[in-house]
PDB file of N, CA and C in Angstrom:
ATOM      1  N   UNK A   1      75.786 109.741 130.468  1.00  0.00           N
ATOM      2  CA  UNK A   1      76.827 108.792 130.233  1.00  0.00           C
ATOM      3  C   UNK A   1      77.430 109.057 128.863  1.00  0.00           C
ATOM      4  N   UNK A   2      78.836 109.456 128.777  1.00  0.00           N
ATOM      5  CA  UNK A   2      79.306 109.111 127.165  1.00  0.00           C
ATOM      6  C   UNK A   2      79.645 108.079 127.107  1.00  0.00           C
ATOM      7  N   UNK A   3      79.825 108.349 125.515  1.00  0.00           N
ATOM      8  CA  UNK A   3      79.741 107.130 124.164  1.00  0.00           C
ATOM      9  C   UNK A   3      81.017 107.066 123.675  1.00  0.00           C
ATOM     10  N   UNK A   4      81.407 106.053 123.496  1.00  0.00           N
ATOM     11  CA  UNK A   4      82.608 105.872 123.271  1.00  0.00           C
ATOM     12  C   UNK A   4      82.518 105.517 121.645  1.00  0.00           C
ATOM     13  N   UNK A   5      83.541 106.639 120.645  1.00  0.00           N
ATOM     14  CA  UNK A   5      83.620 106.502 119.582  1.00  0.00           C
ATOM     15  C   UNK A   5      84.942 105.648 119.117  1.00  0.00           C
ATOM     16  N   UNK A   6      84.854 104.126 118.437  1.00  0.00           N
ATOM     17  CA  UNK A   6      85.891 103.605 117.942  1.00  0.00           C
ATOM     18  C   UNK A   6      86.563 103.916 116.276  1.00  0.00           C
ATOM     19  N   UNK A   7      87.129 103.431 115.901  1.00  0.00           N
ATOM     20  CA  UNK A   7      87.722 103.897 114.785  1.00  0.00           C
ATOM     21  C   UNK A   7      88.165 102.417 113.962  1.00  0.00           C
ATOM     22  N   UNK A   8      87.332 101.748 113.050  1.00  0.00           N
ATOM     23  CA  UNK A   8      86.989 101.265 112.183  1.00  0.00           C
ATOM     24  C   UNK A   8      88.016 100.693 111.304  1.00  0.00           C
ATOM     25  N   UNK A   9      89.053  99.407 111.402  1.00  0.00           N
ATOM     26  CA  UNK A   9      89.849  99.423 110.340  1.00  0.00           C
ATOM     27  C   UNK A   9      89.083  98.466 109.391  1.00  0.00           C
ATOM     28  N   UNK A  10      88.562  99.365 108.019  1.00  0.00           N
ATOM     29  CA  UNK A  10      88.385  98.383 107.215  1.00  0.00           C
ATOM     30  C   UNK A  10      89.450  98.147 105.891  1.00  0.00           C
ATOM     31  N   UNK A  11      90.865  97.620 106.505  1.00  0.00           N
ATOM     32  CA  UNK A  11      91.804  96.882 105.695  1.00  0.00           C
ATOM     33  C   UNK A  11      91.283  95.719 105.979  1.00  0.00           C
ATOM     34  N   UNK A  12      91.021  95.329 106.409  1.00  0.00           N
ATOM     35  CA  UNK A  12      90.676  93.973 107.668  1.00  0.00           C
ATOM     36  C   UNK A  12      90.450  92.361 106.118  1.00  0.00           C
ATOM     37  N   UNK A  13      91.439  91.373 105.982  1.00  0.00           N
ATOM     38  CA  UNK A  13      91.417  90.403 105.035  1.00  0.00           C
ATOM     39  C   UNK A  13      91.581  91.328 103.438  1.00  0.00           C
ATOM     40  N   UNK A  14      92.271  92.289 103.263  1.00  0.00           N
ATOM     41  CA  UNK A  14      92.926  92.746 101.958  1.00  0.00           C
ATOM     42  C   UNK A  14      94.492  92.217 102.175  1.00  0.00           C
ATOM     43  N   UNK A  15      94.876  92.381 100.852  1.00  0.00           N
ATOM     44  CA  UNK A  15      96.026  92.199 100.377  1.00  0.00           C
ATOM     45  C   UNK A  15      96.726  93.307 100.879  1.00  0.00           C
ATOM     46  N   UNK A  16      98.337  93.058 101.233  1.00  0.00           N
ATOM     47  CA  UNK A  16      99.149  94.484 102.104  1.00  0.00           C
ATOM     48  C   UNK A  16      99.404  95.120 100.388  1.00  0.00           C
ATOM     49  N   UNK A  17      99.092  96.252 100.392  1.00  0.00           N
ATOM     50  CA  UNK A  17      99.411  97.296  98.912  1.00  0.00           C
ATOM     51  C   UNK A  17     100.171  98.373  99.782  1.00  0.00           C
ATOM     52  N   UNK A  18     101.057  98.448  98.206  1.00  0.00           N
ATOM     53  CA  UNK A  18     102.184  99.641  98.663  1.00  0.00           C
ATOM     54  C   UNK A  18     102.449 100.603  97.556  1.00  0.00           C
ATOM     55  N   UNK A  19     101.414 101.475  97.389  1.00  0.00           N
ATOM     56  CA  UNK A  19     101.784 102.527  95.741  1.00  0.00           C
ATOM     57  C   UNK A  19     101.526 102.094  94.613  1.00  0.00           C
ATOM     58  N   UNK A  20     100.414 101.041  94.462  1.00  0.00           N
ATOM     59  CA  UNK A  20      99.617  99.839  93.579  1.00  0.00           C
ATOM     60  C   UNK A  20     100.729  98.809  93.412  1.00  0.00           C
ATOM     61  N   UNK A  21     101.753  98.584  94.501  1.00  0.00           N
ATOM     62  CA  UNK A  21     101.957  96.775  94.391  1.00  0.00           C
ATOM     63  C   UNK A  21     101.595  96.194  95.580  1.00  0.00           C
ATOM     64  N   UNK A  22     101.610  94.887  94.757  1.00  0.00           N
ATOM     65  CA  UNK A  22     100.636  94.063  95.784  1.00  0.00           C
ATOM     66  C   UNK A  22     101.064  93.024  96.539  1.00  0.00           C
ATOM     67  N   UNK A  23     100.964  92.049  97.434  1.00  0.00           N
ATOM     68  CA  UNK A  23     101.599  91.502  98.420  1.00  0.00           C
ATOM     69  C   UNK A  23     103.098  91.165  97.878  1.00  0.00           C
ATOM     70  N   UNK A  24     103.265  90.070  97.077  1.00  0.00           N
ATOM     71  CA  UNK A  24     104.720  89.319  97.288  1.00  0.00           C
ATOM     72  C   UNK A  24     105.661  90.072  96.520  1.00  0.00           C
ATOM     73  N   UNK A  25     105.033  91.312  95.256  1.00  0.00           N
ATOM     74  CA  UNK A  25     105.888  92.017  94.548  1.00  0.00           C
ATOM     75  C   UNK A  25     106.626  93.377  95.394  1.00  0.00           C
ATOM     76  N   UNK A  26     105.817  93.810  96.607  1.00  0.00           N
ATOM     77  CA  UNK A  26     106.760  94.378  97.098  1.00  0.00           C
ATOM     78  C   UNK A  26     108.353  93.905  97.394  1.00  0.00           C
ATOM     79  N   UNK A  27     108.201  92.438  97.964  1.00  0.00           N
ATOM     80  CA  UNK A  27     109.336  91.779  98.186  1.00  0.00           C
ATOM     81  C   UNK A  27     110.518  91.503  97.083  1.00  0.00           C
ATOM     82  N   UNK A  28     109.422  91.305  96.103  1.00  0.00           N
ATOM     83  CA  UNK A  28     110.336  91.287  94.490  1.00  0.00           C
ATOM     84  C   UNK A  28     111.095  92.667  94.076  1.00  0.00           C
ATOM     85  N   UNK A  29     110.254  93.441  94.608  1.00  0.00           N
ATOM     86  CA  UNK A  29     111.132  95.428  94.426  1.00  0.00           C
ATOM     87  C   UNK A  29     111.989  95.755  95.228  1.00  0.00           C
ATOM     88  N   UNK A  30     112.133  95.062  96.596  1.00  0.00           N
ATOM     89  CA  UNK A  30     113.113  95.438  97.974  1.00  0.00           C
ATOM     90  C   UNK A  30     114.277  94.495  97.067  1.00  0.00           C
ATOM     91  N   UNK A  31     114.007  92.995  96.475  1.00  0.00           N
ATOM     92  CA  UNK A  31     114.836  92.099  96.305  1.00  0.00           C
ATOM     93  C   UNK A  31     115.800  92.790  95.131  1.00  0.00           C
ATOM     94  N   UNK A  32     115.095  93.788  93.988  1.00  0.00           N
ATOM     95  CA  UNK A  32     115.849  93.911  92.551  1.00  0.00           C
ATOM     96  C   UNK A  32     116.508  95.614  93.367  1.00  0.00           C
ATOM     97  N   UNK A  33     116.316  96.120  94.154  1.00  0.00           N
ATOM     98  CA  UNK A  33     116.928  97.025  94.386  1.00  0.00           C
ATOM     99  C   UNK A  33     117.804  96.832  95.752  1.00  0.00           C
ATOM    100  N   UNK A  34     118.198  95.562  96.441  1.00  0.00           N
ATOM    101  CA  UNK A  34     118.902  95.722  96.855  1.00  0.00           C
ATOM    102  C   UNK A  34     120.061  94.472  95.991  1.00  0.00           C
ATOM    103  N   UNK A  35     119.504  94.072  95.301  1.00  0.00           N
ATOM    104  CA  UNK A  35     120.576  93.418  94.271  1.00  0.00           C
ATOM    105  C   UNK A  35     121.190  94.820  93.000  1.00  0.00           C
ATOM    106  N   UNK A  36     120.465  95.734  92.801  1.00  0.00           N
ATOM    107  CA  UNK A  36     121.247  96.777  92.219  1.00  0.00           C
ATOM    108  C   UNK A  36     122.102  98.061  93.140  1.00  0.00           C
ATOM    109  N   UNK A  37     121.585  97.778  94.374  1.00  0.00           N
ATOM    110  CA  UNK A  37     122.790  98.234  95.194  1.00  0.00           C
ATOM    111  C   UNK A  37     124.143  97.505  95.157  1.00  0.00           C
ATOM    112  N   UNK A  38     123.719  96.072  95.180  1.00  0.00           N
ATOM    113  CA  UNK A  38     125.407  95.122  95.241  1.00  0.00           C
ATOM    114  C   UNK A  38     125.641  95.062  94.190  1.00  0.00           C
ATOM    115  N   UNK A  39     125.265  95.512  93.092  1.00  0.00           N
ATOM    116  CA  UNK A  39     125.895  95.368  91.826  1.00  0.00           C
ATOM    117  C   UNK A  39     126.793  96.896  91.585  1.00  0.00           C
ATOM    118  N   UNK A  40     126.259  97.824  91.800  1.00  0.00           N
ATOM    119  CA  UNK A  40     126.911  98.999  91.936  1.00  0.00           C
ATOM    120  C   UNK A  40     127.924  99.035  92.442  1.00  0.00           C
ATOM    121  N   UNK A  41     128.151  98.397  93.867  1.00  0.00           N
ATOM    122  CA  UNK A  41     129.339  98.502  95.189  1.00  0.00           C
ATOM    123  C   UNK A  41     130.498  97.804  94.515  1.00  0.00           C
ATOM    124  N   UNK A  42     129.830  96.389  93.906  1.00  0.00           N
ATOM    125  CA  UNK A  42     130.929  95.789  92.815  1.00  0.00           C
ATOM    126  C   UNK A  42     131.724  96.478  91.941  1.00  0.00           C
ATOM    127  N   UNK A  43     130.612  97.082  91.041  1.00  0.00           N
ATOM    128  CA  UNK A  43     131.633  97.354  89.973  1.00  0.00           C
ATOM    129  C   UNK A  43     132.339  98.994  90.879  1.00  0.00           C
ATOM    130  N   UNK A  44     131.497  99.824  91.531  1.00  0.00           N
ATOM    131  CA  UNK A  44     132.389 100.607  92.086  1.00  0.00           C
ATOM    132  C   UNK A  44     134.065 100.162  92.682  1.00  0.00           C
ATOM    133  N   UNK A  45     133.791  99.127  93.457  1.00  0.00           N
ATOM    134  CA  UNK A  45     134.897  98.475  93.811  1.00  0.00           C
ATOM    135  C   UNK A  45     136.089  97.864  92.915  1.00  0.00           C
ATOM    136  N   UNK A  46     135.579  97.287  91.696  1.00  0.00           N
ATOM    137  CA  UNK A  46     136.250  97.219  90.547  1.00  0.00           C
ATOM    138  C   UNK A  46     136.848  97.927  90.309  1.00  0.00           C
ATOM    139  N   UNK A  47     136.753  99.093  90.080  1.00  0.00           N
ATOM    140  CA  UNK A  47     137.302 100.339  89.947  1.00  0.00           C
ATOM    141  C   UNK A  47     136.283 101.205  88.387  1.00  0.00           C
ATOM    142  N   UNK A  48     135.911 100.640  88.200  1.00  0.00           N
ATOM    143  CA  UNK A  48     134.698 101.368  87.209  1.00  0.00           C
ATOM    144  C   UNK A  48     133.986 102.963  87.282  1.00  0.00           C
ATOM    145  N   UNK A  49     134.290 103.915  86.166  1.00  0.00           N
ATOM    146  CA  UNK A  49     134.007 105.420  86.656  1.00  0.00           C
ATOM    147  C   UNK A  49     132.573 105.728  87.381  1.00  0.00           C
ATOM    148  N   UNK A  50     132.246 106.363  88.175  1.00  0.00           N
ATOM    149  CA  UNK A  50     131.180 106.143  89.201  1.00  0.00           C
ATOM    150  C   UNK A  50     130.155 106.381  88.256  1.00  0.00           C
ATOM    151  N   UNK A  51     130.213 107.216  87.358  1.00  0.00           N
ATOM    152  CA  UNK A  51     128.972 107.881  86.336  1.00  0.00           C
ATOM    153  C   UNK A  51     128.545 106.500  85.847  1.00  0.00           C
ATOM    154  N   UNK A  52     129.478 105.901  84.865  1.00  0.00           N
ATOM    155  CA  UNK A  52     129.079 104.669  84.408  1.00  0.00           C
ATOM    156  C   UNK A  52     128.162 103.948  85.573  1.00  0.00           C
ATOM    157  N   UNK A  53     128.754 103.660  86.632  1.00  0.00           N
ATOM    158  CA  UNK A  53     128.128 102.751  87.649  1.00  0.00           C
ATOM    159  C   UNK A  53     126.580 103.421  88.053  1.00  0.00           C
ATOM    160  N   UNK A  54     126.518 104.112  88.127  1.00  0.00           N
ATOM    161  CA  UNK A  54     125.130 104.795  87.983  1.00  0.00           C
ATOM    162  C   UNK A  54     124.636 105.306  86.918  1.00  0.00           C
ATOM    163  N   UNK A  55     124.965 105.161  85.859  1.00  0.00           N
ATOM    164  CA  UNK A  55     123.884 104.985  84.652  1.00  0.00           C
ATOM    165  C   UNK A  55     123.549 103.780  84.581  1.00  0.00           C
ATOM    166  N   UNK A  56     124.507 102.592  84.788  1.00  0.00           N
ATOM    167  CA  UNK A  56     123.755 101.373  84.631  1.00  0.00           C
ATOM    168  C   UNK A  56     122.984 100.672  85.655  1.00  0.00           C
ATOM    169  N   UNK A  57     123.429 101.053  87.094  1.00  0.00           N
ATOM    170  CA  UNK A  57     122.376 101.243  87.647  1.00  0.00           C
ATOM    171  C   UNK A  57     121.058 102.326  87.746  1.00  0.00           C
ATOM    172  N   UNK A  58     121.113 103.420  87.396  1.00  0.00           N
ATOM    173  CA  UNK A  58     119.699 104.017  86.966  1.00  0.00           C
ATOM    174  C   UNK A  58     119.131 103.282  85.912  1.00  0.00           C
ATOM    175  N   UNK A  59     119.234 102.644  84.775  1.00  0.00           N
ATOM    176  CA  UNK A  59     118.614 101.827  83.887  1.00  0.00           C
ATOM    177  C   UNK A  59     118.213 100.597  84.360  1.00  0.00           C
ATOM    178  N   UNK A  60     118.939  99.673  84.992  1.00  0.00           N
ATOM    179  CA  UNK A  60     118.946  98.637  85.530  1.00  0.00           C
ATOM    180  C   UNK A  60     117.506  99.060  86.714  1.00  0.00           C
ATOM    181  N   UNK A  61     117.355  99.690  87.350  1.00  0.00           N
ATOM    182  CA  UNK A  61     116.608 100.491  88.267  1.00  0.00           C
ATOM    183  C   UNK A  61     115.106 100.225  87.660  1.00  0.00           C
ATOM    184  N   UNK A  62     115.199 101.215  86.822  1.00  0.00           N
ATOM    185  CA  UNK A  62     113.934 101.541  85.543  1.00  0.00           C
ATOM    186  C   UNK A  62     113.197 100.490  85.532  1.00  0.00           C
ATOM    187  N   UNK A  63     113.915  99.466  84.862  1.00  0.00           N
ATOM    188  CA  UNK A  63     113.993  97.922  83.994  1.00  0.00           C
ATOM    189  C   UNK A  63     113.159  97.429  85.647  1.00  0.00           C
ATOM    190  N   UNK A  64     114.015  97.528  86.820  1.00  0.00           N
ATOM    191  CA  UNK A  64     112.989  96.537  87.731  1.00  0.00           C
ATOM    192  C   UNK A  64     112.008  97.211  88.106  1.00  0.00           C
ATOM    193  N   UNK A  65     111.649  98.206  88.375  1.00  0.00           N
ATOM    194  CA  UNK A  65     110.634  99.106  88.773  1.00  0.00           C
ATOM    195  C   UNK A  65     109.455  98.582  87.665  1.00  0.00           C
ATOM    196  N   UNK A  66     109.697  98.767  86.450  1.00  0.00           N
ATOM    197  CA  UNK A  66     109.061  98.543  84.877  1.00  0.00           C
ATOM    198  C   UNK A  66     108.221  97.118  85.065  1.00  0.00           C
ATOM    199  N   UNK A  67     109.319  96.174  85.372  1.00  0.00           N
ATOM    200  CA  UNK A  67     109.212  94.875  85.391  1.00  0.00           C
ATOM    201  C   UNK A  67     108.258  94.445  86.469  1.00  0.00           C
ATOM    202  N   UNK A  68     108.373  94.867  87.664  1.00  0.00           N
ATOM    203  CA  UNK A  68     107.622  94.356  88.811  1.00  0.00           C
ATOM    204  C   UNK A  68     105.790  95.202  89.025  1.00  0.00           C
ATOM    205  N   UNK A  69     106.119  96.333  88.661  1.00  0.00           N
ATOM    206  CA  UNK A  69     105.095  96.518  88.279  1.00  0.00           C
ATOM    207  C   UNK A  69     104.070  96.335  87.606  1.00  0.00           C
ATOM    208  N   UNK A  70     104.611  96.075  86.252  1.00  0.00           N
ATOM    209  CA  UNK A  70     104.022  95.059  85.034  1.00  0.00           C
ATOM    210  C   UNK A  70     103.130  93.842  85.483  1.00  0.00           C
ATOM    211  N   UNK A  71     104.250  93.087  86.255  1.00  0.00           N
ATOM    212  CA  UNK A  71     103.755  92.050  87.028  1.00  0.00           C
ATOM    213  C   UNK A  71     102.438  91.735  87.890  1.00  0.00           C
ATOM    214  N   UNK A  72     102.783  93.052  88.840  1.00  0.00           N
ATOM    215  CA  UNK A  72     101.843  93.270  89.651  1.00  0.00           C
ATOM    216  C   UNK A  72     100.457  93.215  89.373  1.00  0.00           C
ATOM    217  N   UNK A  73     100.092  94.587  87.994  1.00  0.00           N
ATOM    218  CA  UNK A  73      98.982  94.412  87.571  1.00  0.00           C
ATOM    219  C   UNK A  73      98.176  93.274  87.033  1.00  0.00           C
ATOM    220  N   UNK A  74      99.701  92.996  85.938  1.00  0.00           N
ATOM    221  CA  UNK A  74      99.303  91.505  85.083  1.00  0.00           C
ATOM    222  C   UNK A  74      98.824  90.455  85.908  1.00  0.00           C
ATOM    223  N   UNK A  75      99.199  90.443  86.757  1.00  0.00           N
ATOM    224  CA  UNK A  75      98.925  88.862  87.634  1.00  0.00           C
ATOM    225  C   UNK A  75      98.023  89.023  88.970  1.00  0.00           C
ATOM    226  N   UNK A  76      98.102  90.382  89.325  1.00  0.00           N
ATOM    227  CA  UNK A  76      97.454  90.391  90.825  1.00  0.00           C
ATOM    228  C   UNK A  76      98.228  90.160  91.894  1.00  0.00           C
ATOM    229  N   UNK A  77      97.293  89.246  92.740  1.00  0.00           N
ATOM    230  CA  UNK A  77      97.622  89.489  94.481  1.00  0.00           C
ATOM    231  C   UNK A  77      98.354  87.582  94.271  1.00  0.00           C
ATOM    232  N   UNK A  78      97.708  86.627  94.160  1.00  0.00           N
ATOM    233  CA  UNK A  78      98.297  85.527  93.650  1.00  0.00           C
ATOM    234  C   UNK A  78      98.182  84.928  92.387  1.00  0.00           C
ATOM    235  N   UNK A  79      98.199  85.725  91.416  1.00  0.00           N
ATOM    236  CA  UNK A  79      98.030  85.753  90.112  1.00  0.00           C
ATOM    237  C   UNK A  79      99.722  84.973  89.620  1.00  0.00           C
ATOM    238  N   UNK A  80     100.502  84.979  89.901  1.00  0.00           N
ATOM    239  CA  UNK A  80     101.967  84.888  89.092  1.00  0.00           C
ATOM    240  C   UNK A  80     101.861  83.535  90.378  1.00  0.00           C
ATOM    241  N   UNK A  81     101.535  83.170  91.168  1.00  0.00           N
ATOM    242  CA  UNK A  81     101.557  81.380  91.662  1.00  0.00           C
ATOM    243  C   UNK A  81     100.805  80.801  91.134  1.00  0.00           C
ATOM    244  N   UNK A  82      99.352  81.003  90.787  1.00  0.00           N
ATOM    245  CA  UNK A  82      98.286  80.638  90.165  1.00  0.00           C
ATOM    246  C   UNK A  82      99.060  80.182  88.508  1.00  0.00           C
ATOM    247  N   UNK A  83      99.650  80.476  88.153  1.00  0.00           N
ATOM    248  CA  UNK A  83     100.439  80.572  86.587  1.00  0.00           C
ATOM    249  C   UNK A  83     101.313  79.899  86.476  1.00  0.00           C
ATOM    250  N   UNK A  84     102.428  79.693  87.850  1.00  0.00           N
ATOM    251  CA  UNK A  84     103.573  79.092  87.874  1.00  0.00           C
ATOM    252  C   UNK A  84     102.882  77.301  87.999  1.00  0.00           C
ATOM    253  N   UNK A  85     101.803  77.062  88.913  1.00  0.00           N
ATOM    254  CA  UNK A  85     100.567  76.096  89.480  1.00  0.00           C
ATOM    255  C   UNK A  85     100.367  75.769  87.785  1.00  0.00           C
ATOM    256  N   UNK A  86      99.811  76.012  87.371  1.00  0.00           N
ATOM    257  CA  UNK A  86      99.344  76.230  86.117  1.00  0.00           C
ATOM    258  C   UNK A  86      99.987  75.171  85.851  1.00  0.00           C
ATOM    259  N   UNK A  87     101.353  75.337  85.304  1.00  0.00           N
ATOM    260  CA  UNK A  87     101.949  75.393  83.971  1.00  0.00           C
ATOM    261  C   UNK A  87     102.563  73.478  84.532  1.00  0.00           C
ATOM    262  N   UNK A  88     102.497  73.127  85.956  1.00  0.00           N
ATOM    263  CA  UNK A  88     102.588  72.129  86.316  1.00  0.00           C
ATOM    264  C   UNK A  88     101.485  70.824  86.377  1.00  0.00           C
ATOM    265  N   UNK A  89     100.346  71.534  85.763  1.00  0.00           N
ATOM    266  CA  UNK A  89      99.493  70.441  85.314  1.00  0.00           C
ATOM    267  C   UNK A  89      99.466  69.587  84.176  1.00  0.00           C
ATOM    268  N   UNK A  90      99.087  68.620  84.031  1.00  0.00           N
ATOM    269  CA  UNK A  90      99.516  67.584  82.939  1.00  0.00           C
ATOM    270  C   UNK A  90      97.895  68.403  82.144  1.00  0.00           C
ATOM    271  N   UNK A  91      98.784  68.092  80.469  1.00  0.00           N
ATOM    272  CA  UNK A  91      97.835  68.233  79.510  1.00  0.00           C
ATOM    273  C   UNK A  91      96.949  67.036  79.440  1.00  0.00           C
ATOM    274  N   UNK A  92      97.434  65.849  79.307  1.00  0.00           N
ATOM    275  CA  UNK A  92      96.394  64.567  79.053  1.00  0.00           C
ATOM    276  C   UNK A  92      97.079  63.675  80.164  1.00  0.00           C
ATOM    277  N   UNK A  93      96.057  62.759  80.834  1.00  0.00           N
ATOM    278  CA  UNK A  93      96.261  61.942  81.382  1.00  0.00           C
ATOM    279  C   UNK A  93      95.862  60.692  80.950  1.00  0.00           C
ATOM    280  N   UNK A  94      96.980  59.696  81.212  1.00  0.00           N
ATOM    281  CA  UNK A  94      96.575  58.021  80.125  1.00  0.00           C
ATOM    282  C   UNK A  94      96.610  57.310  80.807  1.00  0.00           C
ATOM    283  N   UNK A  95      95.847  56.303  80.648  1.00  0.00           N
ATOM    284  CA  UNK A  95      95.582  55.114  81.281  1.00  0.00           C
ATOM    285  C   UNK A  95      95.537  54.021  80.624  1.00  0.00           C
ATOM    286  N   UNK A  96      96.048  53.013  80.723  1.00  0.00           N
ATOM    287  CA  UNK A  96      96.465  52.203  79.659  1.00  0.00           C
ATOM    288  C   UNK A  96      95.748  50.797  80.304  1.00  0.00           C
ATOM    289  N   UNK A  97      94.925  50.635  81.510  1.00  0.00           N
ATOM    290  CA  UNK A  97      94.374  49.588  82.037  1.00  0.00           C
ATOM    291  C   UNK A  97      93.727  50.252  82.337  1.00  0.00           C
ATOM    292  N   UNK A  98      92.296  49.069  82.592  1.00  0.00           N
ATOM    293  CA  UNK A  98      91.076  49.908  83.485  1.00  0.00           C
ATOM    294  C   UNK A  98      90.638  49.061  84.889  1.00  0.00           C
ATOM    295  N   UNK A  99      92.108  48.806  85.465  1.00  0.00           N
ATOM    296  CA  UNK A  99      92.391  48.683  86.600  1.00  0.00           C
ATOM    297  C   UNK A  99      91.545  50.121  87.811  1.00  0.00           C
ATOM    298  N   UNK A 100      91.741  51.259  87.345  1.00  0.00           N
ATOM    299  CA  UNK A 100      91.824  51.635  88.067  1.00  0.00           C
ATOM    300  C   UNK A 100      90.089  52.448  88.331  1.00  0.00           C
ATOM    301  N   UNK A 101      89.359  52.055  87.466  1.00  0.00           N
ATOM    302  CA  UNK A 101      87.819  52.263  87.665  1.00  0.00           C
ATOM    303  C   UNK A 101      87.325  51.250  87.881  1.00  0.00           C
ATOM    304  N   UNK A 102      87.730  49.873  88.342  1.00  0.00           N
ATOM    305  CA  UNK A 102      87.029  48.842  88.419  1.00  0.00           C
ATOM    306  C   UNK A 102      86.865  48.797  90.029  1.00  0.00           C
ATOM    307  N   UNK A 103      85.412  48.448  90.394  1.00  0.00           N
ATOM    308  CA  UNK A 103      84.911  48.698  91.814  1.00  0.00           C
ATOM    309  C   UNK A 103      84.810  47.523  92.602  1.00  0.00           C
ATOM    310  N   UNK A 104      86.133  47.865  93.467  1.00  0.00           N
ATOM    311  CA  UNK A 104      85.977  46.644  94.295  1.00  0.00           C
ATOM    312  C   UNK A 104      85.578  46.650  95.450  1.00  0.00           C
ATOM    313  N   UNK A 105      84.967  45.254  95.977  1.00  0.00           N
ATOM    314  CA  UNK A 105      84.185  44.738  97.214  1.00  0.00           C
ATOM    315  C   UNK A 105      85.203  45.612  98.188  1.00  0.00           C
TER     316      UNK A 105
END
């Protein structure tokens, strides 16, 4: 009788990675490069010399590539929600009656 050999995915509960970025920053790199495509088409359309329009989009480029990556590492897989979460917590909380520890029937 043969044996049937299967083939093992152990991605199985990881984060989707794409060239060391990590889940939601891919979306952030599709988002800054297809916003520096419409910025290009603009000023191309403007009438702006094409060189110009692609130097400032090759820099502009750089800058998000630079940026999202940065990110990526700095913060992780939900590292940059965890931060944004963060920053919405109260420093001190006051209570000005003690209404609200008193134990009732």
């Amino acid at each position: 009788m043969e044996s049937s050999v299967y083939k093992i995915n152990k991605g199985i509960n990881r984060p989707i990675e794409f060239r060391g970025l990590k889940a939601q920053y891919i979306w952030w790199l599709a988002g800054g490069i297809l916003a520096l495509l419409m910025l290009f088409v603009f000023m191309y359309l403007c009438g702006l010399n094409g060189f110009i329009c692609l130097g400032i989009v090759f820099f502009g480029g750089a800058w998000v590539f630079g940026a999202v990556y940065r990110m990526s590492y700095r913060f992780g897989e939900f590292g940059m929600m965890k931060r944004a979460a963060g920053r919405k917590i109260p420093r001190v909380i006051r209570s000005r009656s003690r209404k609200n520890f008193i134990l009732r029937p």
